[in-house]
PDB file of N, CA and C in Angstrom:
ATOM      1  N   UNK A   1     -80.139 -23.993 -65.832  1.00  0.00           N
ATOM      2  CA  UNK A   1     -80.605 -22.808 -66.520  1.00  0.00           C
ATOM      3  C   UNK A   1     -79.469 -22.276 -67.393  1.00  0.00           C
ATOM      4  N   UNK A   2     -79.845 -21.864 -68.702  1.00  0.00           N
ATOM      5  CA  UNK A   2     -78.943 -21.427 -69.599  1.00  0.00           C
ATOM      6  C   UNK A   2     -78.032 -20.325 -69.082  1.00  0.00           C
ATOM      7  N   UNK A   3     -76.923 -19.556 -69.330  1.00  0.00           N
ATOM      8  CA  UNK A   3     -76.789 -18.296 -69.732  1.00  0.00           C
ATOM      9  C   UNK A   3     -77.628 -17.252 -69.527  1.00  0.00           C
ATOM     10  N   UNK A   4     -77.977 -17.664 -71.054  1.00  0.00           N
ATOM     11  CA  UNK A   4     -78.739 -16.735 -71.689  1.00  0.00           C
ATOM     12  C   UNK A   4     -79.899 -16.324 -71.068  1.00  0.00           C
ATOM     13  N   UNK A   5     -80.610 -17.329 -70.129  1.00  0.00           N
ATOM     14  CA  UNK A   5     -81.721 -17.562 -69.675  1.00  0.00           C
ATOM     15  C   UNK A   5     -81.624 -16.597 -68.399  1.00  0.00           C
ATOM     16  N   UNK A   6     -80.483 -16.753 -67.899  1.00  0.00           N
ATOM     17  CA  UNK A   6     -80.061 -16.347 -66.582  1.00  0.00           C
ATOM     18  C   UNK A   6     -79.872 -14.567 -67.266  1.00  0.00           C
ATOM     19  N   UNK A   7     -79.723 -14.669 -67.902  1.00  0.00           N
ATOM     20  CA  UNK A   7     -79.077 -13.137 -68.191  1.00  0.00           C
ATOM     21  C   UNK A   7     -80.768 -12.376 -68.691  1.00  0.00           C
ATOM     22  N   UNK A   8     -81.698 -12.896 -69.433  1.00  0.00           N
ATOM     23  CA  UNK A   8     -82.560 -12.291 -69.120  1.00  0.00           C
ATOM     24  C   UNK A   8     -83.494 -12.232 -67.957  1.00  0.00           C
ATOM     25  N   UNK A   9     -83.575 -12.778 -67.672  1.00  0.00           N
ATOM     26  CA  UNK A   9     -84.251 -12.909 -65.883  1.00  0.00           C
ATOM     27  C   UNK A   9     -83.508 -12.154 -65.408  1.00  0.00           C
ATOM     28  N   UNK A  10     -82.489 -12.076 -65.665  1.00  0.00           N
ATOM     29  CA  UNK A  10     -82.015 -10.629 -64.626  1.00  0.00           C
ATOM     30  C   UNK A  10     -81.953  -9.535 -65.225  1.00  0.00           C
ATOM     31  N   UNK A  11     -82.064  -9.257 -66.451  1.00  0.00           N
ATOM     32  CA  UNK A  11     -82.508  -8.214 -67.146  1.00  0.00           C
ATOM     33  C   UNK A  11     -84.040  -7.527 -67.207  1.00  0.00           C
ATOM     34  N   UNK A  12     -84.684  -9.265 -66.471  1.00  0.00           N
ATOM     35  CA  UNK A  12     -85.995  -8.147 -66.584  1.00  0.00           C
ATOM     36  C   UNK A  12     -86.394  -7.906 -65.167  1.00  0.00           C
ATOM     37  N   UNK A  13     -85.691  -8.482 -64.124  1.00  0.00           N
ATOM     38  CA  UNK A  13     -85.769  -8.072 -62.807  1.00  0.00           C
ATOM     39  C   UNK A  13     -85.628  -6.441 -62.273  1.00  0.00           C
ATOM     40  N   UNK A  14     -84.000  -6.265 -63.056  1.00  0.00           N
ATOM     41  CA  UNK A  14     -83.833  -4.755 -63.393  1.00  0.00           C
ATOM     42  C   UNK A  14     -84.903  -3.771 -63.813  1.00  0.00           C
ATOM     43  N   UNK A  15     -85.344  -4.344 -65.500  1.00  0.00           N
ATOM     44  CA  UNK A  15     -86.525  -3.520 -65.717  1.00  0.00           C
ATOM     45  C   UNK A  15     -87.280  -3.301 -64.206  1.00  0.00           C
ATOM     46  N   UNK A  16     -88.051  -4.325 -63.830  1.00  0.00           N
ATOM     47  CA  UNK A  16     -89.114  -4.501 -63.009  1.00  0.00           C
ATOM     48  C   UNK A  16     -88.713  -3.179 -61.850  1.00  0.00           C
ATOM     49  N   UNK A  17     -87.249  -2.978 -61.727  1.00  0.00           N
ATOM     50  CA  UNK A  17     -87.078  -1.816 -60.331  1.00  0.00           C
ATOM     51  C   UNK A  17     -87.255  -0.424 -61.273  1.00  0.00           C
ATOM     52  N   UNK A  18     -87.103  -0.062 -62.199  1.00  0.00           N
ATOM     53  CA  UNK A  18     -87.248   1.209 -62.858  1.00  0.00           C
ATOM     54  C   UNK A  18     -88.282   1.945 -62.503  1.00  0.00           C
ATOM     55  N   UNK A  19     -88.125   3.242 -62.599  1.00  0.00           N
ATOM     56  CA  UNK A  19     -89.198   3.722 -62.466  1.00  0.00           C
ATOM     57  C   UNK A  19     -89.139   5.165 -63.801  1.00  0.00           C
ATOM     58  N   UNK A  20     -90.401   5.804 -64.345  1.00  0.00           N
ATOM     59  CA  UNK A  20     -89.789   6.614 -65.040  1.00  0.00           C
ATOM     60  C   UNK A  20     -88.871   7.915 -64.648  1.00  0.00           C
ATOM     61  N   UNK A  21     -88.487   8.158 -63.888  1.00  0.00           N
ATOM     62  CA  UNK A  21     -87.728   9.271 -63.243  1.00  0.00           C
ATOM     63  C   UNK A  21     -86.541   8.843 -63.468  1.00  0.00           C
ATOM     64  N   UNK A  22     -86.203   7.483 -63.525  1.00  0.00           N
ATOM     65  CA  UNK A  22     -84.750   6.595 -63.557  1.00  0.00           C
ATOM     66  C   UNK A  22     -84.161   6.955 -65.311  1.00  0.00           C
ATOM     67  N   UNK A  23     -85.634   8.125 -66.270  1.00  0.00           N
ATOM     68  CA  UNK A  23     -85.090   8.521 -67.616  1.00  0.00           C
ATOM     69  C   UNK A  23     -85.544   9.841 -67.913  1.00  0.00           C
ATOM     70  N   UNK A  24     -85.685  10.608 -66.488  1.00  0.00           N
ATOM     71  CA  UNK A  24     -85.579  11.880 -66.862  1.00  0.00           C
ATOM     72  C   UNK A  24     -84.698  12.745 -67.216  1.00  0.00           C
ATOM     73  N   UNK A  25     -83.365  12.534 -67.493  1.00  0.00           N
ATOM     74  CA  UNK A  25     -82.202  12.848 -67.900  1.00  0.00           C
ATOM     75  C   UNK A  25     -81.325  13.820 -66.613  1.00  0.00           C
ATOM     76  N   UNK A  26     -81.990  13.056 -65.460  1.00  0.00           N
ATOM     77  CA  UNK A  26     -80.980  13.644 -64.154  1.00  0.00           C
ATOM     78  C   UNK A  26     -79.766  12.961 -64.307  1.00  0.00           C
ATOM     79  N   UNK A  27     -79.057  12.452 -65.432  1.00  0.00           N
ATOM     80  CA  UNK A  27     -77.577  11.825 -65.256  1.00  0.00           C
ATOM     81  C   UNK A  27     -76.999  12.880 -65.224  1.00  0.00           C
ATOM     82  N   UNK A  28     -77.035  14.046 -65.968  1.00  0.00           N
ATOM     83  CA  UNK A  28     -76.327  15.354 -66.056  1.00  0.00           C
ATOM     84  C   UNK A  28     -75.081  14.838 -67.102  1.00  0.00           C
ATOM     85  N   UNK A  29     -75.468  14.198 -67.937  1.00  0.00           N
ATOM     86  CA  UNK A  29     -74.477  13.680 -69.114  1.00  0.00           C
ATOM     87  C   UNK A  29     -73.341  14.685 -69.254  1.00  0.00           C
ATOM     88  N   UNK A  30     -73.727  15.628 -69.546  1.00  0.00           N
ATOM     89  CA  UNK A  30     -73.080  16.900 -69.719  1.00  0.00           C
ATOM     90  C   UNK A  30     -71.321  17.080 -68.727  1.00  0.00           C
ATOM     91  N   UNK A  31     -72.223  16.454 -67.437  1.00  0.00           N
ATOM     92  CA  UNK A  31     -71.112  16.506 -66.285  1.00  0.00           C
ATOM     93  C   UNK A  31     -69.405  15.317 -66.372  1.00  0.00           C
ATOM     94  N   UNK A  32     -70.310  14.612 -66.756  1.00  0.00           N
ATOM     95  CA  UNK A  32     -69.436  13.034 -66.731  1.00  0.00           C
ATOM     96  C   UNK A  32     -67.669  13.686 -67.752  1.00  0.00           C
ATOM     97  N   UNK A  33     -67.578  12.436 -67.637  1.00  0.00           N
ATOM     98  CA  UNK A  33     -66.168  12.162 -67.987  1.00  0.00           C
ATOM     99  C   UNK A  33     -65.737  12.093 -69.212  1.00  0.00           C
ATOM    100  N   UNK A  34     -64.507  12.056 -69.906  1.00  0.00           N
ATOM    101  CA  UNK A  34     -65.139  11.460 -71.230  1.00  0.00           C
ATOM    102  C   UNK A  34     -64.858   9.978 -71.092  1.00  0.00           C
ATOM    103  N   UNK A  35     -64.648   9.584 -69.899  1.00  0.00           N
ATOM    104  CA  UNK A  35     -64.576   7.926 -70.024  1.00  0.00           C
ATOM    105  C   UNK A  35     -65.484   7.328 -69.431  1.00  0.00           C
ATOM    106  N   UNK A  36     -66.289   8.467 -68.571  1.00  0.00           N
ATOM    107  CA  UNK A  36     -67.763   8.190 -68.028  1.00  0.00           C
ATOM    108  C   UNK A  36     -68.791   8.445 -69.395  1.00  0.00           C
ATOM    109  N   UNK A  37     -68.768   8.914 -70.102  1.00  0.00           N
ATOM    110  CA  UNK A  37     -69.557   9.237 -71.341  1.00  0.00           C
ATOM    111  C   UNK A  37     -69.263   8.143 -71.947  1.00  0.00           C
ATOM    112  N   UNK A  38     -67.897   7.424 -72.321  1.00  0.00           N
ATOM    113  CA  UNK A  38     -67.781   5.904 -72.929  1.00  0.00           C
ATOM    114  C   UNK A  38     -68.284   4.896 -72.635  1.00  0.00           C
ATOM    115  N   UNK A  39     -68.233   4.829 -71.264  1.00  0.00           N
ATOM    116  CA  UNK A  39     -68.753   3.801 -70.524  1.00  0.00           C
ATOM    117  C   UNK A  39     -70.192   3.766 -70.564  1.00  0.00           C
ATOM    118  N   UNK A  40     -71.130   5.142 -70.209  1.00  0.00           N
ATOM    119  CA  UNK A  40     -72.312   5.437 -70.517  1.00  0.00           C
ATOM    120  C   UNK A  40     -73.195   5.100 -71.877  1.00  0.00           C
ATOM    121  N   UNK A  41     -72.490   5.726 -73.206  1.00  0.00           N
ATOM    122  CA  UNK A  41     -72.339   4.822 -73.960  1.00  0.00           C
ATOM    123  C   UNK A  41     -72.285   3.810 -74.698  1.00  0.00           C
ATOM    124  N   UNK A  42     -71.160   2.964 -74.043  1.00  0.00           N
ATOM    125  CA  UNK A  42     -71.528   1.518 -74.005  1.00  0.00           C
ATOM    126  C   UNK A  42     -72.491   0.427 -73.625  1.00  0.00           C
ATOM    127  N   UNK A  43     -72.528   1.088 -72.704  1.00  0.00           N
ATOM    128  CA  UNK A  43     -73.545   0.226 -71.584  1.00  0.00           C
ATOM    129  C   UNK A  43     -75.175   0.665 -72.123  1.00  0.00           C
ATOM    130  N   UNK A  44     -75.709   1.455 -72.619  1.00  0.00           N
ATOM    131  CA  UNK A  44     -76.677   2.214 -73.524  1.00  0.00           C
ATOM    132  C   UNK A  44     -76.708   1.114 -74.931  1.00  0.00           C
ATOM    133  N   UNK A  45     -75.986   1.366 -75.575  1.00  0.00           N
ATOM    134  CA  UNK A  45     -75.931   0.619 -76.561  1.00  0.00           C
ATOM    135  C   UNK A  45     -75.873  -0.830 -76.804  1.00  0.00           C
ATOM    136  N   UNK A  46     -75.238  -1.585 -75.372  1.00  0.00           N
ATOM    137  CA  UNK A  46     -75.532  -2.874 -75.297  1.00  0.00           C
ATOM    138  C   UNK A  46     -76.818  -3.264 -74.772  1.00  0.00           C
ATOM    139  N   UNK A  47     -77.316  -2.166 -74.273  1.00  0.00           N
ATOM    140  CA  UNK A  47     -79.078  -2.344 -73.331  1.00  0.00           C
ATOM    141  C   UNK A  47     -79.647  -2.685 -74.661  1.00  0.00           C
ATOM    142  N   UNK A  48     -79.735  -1.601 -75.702  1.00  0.00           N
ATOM    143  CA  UNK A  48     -80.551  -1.900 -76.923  1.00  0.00           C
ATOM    144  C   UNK A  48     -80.354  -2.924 -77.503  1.00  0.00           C
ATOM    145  N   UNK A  49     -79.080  -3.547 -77.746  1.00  0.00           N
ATOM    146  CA  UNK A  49     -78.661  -4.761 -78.122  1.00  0.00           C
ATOM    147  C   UNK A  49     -79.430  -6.107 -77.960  1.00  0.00           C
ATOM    148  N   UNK A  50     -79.471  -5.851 -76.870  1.00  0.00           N
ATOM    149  CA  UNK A  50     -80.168  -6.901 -75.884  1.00  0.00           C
ATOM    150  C   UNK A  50     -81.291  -7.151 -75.548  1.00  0.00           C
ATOM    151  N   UNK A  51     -81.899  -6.021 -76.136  1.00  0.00           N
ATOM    152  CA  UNK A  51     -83.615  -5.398 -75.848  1.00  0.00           C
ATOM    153  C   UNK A  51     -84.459  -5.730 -77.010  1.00  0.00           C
ATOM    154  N   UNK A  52     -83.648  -5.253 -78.230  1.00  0.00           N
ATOM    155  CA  UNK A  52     -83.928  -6.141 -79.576  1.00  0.00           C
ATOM    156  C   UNK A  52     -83.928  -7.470 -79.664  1.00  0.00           C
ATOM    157  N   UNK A  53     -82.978  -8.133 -79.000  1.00  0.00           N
ATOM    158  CA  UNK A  53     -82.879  -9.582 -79.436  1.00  0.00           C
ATOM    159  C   UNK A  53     -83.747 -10.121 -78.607  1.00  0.00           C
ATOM    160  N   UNK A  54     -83.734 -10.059 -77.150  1.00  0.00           N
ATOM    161  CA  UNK A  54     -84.851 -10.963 -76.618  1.00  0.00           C
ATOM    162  C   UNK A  54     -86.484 -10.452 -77.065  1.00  0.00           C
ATOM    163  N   UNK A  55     -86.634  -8.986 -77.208  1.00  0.00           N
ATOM    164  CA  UNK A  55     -87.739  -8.869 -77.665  1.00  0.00           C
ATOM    165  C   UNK A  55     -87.959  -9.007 -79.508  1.00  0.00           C
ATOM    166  N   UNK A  56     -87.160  -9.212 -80.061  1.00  0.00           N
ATOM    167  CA  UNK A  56     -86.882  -9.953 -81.373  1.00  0.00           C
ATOM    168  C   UNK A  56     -87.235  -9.032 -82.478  1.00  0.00           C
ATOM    169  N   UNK A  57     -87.313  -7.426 -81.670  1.00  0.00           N
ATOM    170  CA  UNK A  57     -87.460  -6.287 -82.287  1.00  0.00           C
ATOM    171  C   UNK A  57     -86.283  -6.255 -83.684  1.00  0.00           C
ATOM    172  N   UNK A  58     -86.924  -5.837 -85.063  1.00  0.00           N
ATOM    173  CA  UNK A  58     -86.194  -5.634 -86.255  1.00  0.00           C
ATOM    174  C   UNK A  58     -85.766  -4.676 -85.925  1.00  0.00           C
ATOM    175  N   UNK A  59     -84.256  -4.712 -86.659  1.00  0.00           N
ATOM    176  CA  UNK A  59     -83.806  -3.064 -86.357  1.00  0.00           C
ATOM    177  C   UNK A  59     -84.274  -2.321 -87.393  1.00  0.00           C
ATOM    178  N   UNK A  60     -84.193  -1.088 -87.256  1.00  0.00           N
ATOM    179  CA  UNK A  60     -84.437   0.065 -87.897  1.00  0.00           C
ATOM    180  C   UNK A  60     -83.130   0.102 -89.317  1.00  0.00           C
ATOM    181  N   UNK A  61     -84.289   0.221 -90.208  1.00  0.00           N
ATOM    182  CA  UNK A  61     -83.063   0.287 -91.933  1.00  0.00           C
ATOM    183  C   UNK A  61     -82.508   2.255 -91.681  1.00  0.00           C
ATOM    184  N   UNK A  62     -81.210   1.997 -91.917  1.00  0.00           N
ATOM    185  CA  UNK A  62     -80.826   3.024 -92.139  1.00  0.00           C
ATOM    186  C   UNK A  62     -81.105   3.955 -93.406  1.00  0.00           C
ATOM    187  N   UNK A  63     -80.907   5.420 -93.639  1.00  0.00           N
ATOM    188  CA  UNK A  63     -81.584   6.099 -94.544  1.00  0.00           C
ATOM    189  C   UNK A  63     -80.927   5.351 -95.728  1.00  0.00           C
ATOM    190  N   UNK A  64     -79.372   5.052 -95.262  1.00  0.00           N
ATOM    191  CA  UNK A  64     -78.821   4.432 -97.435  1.00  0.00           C
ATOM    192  C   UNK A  64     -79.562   3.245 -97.448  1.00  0.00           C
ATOM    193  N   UNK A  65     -79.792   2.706 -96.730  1.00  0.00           N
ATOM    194  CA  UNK A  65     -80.751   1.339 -97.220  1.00  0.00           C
ATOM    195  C   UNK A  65     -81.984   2.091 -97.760  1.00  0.00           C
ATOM    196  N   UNK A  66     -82.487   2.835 -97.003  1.00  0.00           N
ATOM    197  CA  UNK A  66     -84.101   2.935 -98.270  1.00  0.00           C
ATOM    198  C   UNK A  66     -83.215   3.604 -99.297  1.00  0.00           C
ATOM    199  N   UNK A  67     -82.790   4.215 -99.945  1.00  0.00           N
ATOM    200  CA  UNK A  67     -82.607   4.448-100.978  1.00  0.00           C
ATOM    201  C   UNK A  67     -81.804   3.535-101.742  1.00  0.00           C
ATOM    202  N   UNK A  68     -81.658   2.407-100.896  1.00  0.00           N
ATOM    203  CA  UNK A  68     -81.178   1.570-102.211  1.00  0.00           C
ATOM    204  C   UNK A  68     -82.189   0.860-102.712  1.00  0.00           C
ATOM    205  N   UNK A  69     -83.340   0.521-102.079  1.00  0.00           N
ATOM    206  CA  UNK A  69     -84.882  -0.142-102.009  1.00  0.00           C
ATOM    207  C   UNK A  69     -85.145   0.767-103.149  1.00  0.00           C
ATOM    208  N   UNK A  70     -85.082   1.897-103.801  1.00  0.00           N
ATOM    209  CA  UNK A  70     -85.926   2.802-104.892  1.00  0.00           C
ATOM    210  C   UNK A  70     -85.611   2.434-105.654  1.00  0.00           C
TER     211      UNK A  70
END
């Protein structure tokens, strides 16, 4: 089994334990660190990363891109 293969199977195992309460915003962001906020962060931003590519989701054009489209 690939990597890659391995890394989503366990990415969607994860999904599979979520529940929506797991994004009601009880992290208390507010509270954290600022290296707990980095880390938070990070780890946020590589989820999407990763969420796009296996689901092969386009990203979103930023606002200067449409206006260069006019």
């Amino acid at each position: 089994m690939s990597e890659e293969k391995f890394d989503r199977d366990e990415f969607n195992r994860v999904l599979a334990t979520l529940k929506p309460e797991d994004f009601d915003g009880h992290t208390e962001f507010h509270r954290f660190t600022p290296e707990e906020k980095l880390m938070w962060l990070s780890q946020i931003a590589q989820f999407v990363v990763e969420a796009r590519t296996w689901r092969k989701v386009p990203k979103e054009q930023s606002p200067s891109n449409d206006q260069n489209a006019s």
